[in-house]
PDB file of N, CA and C in Angstrom:
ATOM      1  N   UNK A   1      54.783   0.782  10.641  1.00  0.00           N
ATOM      2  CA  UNK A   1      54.091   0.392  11.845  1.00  0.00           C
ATOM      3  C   UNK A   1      52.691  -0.095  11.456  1.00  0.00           C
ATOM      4  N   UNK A   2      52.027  -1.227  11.905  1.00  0.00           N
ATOM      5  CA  UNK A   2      50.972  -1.889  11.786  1.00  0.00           C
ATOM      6  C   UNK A   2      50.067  -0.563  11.865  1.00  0.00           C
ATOM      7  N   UNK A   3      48.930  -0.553  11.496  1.00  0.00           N
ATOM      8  CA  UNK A   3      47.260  -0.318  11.947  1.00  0.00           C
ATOM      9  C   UNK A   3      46.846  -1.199  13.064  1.00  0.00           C
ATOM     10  N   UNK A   4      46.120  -0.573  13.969  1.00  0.00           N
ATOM     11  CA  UNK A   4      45.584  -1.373  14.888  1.00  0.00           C
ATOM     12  C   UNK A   4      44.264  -1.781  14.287  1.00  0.00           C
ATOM     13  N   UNK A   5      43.615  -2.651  15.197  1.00  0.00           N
ATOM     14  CA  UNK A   5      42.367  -3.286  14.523  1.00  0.00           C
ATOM     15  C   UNK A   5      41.263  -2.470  13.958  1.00  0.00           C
ATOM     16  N   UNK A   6      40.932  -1.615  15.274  1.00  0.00           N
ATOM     17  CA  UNK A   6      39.642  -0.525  15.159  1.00  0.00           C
ATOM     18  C   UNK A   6      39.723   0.396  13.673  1.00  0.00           C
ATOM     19  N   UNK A   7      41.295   0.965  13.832  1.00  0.00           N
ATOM     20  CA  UNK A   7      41.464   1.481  12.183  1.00  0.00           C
ATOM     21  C   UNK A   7      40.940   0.873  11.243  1.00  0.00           C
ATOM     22  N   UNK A   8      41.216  -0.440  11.089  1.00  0.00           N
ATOM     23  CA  UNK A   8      40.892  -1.490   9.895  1.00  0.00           C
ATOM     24  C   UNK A   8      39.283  -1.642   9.677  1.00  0.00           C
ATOM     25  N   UNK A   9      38.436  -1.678  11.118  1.00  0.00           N
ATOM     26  CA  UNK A   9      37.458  -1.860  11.191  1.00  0.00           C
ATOM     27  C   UNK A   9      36.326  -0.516  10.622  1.00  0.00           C
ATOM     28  N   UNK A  10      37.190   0.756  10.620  1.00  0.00           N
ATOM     29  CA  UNK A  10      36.766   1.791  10.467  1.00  0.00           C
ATOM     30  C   UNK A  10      37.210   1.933   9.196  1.00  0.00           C
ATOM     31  N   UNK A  11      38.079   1.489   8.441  1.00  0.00           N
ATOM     32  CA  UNK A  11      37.856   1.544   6.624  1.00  0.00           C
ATOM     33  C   UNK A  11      37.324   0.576   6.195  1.00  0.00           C
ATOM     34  N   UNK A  12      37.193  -0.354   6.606  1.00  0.00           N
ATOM     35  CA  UNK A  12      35.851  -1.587   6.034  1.00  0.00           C
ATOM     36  C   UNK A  12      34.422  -0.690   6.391  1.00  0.00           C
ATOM     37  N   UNK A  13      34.227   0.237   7.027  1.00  0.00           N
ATOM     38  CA  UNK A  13      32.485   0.602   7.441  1.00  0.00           C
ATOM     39  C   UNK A  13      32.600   1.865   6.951  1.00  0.00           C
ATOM     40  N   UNK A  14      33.831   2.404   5.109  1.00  0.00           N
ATOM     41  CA  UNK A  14      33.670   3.159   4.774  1.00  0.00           C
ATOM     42  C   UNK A  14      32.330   3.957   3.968  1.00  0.00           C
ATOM     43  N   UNK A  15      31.788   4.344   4.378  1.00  0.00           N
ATOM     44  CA  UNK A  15      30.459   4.650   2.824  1.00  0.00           C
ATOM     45  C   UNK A  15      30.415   5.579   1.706  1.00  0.00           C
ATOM     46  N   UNK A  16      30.576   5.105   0.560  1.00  0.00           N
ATOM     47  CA  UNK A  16      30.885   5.733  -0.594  1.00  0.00           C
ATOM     48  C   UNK A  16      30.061   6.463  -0.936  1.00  0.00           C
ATOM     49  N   UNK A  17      28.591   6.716  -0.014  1.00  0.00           N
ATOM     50  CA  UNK A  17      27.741   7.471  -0.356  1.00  0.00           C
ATOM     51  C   UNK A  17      27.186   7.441  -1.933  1.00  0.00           C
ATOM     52  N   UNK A  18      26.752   5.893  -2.314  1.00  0.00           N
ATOM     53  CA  UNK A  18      26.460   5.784  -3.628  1.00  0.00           C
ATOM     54  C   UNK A  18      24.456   4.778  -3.449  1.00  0.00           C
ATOM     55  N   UNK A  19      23.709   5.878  -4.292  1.00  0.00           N
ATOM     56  CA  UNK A  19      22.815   5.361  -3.879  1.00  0.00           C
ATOM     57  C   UNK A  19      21.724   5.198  -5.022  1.00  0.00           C
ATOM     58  N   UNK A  20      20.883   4.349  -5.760  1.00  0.00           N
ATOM     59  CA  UNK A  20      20.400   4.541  -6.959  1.00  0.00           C
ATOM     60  C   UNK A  20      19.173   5.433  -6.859  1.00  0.00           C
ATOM     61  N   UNK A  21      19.747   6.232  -7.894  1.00  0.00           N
ATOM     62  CA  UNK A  21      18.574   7.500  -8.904  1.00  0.00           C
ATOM     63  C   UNK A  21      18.021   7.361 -10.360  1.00  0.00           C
ATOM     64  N   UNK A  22      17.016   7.133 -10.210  1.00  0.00           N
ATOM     65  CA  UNK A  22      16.534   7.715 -12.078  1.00  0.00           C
ATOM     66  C   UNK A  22      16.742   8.900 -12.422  1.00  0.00           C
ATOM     67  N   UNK A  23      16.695   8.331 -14.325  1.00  0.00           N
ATOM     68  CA  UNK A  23      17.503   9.148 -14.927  1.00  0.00           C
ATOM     69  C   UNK A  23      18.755   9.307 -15.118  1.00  0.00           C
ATOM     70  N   UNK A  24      19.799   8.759 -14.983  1.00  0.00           N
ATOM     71  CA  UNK A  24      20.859   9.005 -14.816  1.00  0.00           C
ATOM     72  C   UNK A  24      21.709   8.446 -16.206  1.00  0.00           C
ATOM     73  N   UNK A  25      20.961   7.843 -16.826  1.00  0.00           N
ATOM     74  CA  UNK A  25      21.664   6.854 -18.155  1.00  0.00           C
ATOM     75  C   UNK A  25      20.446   7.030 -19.201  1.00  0.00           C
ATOM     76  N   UNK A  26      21.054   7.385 -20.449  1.00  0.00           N
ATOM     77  CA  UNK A  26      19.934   7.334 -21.436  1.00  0.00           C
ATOM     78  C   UNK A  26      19.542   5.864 -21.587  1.00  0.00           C
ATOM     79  N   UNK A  27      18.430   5.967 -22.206  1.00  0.00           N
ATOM     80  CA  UNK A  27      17.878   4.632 -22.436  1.00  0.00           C
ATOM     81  C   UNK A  27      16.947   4.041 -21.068  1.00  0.00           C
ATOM     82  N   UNK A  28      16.552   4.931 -20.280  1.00  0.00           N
ATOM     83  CA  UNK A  28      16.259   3.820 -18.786  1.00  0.00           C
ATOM     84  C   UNK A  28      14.789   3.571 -19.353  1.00  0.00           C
ATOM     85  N   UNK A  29      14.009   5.288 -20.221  1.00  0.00           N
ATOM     86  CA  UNK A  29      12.608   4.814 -19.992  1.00  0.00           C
ATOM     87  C   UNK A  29      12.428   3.447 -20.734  1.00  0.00           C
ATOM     88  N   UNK A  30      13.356   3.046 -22.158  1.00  0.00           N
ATOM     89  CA  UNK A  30      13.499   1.749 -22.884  1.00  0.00           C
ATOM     90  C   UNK A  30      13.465   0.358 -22.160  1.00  0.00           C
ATOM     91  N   UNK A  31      14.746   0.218 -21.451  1.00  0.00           N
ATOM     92  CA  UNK A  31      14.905  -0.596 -20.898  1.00  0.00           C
ATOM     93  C   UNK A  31      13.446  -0.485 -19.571  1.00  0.00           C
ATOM     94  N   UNK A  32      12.572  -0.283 -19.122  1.00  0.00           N
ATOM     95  CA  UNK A  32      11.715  -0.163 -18.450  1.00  0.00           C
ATOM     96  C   UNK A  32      10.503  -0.851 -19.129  1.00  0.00           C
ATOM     97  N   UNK A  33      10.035   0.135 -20.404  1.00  0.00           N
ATOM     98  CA  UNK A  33       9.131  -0.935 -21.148  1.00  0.00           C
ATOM     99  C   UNK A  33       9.935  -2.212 -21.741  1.00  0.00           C
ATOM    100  N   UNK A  34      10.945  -2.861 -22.045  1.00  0.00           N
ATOM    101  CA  UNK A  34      11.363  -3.723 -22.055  1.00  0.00           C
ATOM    102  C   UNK A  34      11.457  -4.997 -21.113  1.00  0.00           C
ATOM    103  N   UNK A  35      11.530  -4.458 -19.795  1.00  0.00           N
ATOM    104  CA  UNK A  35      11.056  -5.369 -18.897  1.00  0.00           C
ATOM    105  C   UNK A  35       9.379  -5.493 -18.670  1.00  0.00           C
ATOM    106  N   UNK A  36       8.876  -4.599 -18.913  1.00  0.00           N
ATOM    107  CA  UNK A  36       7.467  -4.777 -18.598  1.00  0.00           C
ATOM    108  C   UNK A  36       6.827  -5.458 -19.752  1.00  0.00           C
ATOM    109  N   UNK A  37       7.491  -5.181 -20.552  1.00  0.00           N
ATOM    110  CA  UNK A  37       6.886  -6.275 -21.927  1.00  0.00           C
ATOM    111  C   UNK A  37       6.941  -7.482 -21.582  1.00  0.00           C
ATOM    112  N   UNK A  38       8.441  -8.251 -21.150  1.00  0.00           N
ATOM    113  CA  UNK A  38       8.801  -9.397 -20.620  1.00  0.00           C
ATOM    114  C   UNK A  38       7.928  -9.689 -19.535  1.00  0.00           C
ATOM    115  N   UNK A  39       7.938  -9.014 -18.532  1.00  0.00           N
ATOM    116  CA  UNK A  39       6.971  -9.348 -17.558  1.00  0.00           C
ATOM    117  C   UNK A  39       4.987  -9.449 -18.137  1.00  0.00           C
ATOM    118  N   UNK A  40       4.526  -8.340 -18.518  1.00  0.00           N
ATOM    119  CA  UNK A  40       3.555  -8.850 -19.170  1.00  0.00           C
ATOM    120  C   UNK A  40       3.648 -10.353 -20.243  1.00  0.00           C
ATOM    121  N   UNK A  41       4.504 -10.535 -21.379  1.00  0.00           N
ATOM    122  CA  UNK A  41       4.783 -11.642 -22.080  1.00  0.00           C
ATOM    123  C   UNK A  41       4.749 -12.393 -21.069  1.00  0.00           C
ATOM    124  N   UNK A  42       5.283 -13.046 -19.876  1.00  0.00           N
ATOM    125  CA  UNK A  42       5.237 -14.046 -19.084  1.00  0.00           C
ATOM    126  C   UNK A  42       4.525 -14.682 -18.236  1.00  0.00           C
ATOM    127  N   UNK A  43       2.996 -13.610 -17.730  1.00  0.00           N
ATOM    128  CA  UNK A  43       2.000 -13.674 -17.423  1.00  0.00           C
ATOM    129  C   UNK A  43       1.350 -14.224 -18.415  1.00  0.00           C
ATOM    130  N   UNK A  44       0.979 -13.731 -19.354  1.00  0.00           N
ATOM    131  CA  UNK A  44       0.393 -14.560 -20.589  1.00  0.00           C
ATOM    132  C   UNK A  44       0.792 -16.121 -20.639  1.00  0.00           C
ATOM    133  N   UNK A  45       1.991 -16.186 -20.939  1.00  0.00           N
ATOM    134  CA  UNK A  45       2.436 -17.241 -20.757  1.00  0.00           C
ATOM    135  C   UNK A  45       2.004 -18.279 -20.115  1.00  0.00           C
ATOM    136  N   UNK A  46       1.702 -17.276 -18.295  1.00  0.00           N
ATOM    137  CA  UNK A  46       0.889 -18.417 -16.928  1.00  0.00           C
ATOM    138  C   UNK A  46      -0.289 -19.019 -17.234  1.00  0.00           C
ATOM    139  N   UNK A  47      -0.335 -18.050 -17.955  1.00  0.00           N
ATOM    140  CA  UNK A  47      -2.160 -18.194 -18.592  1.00  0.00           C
ATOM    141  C   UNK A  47      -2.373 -19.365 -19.253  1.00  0.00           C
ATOM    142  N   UNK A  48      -1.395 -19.470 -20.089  1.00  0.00           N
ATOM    143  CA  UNK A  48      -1.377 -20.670 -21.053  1.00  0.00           C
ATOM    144  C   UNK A  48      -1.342 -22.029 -20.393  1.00  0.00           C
ATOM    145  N   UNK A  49      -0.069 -21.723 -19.605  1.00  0.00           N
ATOM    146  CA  UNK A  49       0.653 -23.264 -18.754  1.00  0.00           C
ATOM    147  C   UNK A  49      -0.611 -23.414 -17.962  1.00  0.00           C
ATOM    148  N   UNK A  50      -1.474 -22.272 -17.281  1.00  0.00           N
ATOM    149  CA  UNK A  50      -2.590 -22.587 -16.061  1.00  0.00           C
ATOM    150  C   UNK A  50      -3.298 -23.705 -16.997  1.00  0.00           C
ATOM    151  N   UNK A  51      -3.844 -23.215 -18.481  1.00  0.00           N
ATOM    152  CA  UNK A  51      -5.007 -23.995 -19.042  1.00  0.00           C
ATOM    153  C   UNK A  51      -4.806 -25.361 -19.125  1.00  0.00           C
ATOM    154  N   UNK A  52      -3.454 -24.781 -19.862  1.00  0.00           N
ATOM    155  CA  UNK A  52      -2.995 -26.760 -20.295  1.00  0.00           C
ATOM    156  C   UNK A  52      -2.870 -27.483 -18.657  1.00  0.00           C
ATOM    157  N   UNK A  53      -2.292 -27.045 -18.015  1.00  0.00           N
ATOM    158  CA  UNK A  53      -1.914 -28.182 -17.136  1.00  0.00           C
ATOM    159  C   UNK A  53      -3.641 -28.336 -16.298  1.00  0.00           C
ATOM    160  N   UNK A  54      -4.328 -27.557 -16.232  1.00  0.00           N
ATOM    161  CA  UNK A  54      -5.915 -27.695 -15.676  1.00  0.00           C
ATOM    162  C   UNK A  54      -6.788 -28.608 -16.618  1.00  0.00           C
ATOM    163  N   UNK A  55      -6.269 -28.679 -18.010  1.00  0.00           N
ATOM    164  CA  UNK A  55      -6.534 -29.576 -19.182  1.00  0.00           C
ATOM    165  C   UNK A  55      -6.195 -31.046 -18.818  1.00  0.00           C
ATOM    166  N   UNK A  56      -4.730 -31.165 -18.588  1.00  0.00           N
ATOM    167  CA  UNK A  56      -4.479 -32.093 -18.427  1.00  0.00           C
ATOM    168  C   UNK A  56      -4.806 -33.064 -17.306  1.00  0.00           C
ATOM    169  N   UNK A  57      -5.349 -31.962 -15.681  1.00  0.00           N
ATOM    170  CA  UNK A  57      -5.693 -32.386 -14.729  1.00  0.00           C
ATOM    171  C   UNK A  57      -6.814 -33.626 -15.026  1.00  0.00           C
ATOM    172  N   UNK A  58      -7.855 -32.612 -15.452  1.00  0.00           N
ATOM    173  CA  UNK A  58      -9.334 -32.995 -16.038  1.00  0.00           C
ATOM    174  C   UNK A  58      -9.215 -34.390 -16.998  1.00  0.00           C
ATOM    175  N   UNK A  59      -7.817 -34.426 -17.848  1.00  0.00           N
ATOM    176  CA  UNK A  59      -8.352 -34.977 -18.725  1.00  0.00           C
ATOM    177  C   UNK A  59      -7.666 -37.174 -17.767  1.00  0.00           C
ATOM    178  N   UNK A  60      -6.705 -36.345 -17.123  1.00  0.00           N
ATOM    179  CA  UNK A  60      -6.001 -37.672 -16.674  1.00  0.00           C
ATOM    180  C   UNK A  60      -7.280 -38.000 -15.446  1.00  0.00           C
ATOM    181  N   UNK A  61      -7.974 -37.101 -14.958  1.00  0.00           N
ATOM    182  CA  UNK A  61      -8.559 -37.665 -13.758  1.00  0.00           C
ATOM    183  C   UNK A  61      -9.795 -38.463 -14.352  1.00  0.00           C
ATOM    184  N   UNK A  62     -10.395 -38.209 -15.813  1.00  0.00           N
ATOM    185  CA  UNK A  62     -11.664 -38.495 -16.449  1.00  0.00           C
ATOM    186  C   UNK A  62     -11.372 -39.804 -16.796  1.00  0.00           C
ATOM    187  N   UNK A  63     -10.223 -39.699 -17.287  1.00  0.00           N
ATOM    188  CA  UNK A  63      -9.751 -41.288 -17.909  1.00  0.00           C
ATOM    189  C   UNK A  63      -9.107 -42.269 -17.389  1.00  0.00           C
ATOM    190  N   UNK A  64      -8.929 -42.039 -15.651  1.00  0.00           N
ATOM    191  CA  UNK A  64      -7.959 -42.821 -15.078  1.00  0.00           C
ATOM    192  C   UNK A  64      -6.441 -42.896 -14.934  1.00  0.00           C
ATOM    193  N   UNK A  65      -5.934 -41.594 -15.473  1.00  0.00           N
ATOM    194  CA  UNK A  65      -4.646 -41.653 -16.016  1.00  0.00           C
ATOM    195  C   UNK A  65      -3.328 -40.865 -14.280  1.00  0.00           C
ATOM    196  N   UNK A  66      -3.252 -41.716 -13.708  1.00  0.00           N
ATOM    197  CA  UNK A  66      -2.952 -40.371 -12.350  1.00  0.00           C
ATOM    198  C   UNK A  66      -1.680 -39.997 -12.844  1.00  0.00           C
ATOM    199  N   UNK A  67      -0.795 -41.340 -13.233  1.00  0.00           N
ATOM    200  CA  UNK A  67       0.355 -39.783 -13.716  1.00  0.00           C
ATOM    201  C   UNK A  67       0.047 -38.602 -14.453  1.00  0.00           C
ATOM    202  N   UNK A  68      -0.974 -38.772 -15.539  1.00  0.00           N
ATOM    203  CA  UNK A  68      -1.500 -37.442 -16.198  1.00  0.00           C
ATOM    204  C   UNK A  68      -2.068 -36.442 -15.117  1.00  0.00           C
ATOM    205  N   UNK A  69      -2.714 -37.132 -14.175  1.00  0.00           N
ATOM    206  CA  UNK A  69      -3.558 -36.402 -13.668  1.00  0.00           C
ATOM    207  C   UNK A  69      -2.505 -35.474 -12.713  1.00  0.00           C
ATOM    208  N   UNK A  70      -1.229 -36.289 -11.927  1.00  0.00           N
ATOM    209  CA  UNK A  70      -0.163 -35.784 -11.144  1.00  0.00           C
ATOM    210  C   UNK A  70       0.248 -34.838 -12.039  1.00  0.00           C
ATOM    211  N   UNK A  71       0.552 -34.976 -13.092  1.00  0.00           N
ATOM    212  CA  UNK A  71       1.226 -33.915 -14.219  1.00  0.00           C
ATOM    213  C   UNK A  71       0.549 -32.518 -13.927  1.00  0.00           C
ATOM    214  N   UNK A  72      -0.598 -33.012 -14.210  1.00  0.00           N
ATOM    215  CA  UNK A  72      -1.770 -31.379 -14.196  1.00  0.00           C
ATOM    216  C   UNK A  72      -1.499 -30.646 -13.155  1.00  0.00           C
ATOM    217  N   UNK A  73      -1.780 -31.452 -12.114  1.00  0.00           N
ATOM    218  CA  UNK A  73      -1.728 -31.068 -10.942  1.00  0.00           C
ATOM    219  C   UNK A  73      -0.075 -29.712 -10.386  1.00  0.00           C
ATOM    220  N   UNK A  74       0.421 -30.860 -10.475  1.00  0.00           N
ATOM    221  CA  UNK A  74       2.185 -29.821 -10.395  1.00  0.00           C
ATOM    222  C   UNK A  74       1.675 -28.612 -11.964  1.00  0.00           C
ATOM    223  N   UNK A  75       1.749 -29.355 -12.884  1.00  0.00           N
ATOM    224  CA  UNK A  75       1.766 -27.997 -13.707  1.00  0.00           C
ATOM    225  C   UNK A  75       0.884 -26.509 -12.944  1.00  0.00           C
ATOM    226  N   UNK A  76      -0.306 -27.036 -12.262  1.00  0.00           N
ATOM    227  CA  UNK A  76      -1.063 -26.095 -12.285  1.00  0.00           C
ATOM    228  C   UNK A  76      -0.276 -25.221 -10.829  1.00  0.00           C
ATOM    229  N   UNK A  77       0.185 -25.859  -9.758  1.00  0.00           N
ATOM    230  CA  UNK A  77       0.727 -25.569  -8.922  1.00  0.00           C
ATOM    231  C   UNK A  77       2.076 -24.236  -9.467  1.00  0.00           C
ATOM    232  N   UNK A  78       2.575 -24.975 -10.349  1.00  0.00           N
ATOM    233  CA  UNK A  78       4.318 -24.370 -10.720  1.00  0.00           C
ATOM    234  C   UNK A  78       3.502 -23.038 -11.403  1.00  0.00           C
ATOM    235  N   UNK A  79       2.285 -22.583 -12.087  1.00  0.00           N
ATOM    236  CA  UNK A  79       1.712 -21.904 -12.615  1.00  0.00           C
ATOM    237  C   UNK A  79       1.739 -20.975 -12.372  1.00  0.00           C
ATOM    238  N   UNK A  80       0.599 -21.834 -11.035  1.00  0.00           N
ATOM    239  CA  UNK A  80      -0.075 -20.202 -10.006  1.00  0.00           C
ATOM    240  C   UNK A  80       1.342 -20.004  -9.175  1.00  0.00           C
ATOM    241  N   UNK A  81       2.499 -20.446  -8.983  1.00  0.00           N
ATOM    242  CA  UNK A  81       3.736 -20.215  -8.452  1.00  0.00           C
ATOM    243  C   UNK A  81       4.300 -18.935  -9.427  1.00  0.00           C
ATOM    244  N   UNK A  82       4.119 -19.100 -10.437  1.00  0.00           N
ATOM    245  CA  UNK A  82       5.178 -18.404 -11.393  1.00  0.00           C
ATOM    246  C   UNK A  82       3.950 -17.136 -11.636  1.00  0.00           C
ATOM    247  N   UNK A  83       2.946 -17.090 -11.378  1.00  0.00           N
ATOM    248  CA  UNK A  83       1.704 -16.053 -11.841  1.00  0.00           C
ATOM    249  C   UNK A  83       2.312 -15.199  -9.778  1.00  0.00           C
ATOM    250  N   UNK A  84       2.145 -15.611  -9.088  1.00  0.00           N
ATOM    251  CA  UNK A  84       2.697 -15.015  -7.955  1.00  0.00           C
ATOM    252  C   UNK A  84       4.215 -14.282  -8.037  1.00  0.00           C
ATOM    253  N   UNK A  85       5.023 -15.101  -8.304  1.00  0.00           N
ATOM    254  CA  UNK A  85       6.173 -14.639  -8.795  1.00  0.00           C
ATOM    255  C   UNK A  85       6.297 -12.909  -9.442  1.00  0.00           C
ATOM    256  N   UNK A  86       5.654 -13.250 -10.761  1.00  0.00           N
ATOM    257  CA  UNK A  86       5.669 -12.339 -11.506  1.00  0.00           C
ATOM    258  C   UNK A  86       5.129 -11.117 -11.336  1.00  0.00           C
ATOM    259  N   UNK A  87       3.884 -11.271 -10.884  1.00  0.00           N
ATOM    260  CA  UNK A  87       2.761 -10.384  -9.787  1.00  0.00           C
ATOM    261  C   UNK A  87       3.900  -9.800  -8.963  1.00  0.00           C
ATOM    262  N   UNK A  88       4.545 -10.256  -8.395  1.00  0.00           N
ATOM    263  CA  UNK A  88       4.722  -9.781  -6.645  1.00  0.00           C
ATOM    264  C   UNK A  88       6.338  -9.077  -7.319  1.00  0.00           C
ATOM    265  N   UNK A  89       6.754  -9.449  -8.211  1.00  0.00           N
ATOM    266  CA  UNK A  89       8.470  -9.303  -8.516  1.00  0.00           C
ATOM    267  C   UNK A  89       8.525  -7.775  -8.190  1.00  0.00           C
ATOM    268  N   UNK A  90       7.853  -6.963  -8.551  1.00  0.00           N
ATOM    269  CA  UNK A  90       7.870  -5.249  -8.071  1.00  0.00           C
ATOM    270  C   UNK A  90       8.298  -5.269  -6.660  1.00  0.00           C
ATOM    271  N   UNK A  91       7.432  -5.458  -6.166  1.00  0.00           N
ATOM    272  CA  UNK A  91       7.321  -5.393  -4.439  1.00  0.00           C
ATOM    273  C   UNK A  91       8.691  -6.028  -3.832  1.00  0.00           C
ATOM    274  N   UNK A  92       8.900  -7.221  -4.822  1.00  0.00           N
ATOM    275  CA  UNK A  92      10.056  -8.079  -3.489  1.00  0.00           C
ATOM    276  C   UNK A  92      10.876  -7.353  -3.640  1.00  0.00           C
ATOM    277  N   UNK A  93      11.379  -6.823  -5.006  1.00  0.00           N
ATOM    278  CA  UNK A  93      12.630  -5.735  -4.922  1.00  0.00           C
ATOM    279  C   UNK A  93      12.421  -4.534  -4.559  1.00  0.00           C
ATOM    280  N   UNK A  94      11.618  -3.942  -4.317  1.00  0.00           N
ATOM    281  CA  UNK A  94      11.348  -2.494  -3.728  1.00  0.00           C
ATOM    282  C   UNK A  94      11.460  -2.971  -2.406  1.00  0.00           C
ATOM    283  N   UNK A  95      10.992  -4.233  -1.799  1.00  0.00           N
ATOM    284  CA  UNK A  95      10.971  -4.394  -0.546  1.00  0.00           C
ATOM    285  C   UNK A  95      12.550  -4.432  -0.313  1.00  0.00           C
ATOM    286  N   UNK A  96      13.331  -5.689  -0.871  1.00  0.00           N
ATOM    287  CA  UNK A  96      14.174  -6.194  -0.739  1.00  0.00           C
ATOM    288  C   UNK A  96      15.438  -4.831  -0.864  1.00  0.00           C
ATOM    289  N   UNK A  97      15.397  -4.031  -1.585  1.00  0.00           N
ATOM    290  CA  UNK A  97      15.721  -2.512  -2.112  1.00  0.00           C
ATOM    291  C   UNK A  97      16.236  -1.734  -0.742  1.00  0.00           C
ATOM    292  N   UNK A  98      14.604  -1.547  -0.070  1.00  0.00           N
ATOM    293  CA  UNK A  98      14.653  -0.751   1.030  1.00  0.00           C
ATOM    294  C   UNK A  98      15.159  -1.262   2.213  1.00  0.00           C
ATOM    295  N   UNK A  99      15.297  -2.542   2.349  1.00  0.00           N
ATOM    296  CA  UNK A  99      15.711  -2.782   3.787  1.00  0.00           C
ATOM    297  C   UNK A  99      17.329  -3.268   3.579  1.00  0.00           C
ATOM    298  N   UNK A 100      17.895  -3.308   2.554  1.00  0.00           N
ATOM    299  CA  UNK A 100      19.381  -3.112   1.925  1.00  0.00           C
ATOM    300  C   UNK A 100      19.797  -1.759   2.674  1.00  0.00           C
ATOM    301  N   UNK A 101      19.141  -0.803   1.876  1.00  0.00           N
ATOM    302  CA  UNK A 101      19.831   0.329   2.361  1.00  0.00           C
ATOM    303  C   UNK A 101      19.090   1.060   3.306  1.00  0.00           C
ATOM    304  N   UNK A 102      18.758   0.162   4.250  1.00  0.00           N
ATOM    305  CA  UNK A 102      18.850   0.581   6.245  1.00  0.00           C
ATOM    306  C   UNK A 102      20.179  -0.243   6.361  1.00  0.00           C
ATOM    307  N   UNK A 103      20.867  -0.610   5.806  1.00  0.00           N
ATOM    308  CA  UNK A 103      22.060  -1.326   6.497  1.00  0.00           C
ATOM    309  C   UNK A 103      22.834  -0.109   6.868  1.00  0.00           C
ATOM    310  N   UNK A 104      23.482  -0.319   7.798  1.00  0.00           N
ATOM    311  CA  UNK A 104      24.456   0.406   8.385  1.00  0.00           C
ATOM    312  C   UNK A 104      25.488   0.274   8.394  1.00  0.00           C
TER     313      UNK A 104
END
């Protein structure tokens, strides 16, 4: 005999009661400074791309050059994009984290 719908609807909205904890796997404090290395390494990085492409702004706008100067410009933009990024990456997933599991 079939299941009626509501049944069906009531094992799809089962909850496995599975929810993430630290600690639970060796290796987490590793893998932790491992990302924060990466994440510090990539800030540095912004640092770099900020100069050059603020280099290049300066140097295309001094000499007449506007595609150089357009170059700088986006570089410096995609920069401070990726310096925000990196900055904020904690938060969006803690944010993004917590309002996951208010789902119901």
């Amino acid at each position: 005999m079939p299941l009626p719908l509501a049944d069906h609807v009531i094992q799809l909205a089962f909850d496995p009661g599975i929810s993430p904890k630290g600690g639970g796997l060796p290796g987490l404090s590793v893998l932790k400074n491992v990302v924060n290395s990466i994440n510090m390494f990539g800030i540095i990085a912004v640092v770099g791309a900020l100069a050059v492409s603020l280099g290049v702004w300066a140097w295309g706008h001094h000499t007449g050059g506007h595609q150089a100067e357009a170059n700088g410009k986006k570089g410096a933009v995609v920069a401070a994009g990726a310096a925000l990024g990196l900055g904020a990456a904690n938060g969006i997933v803690s944010f993004f984290s917590t309002l996951g599991s208010q789902v119901q």
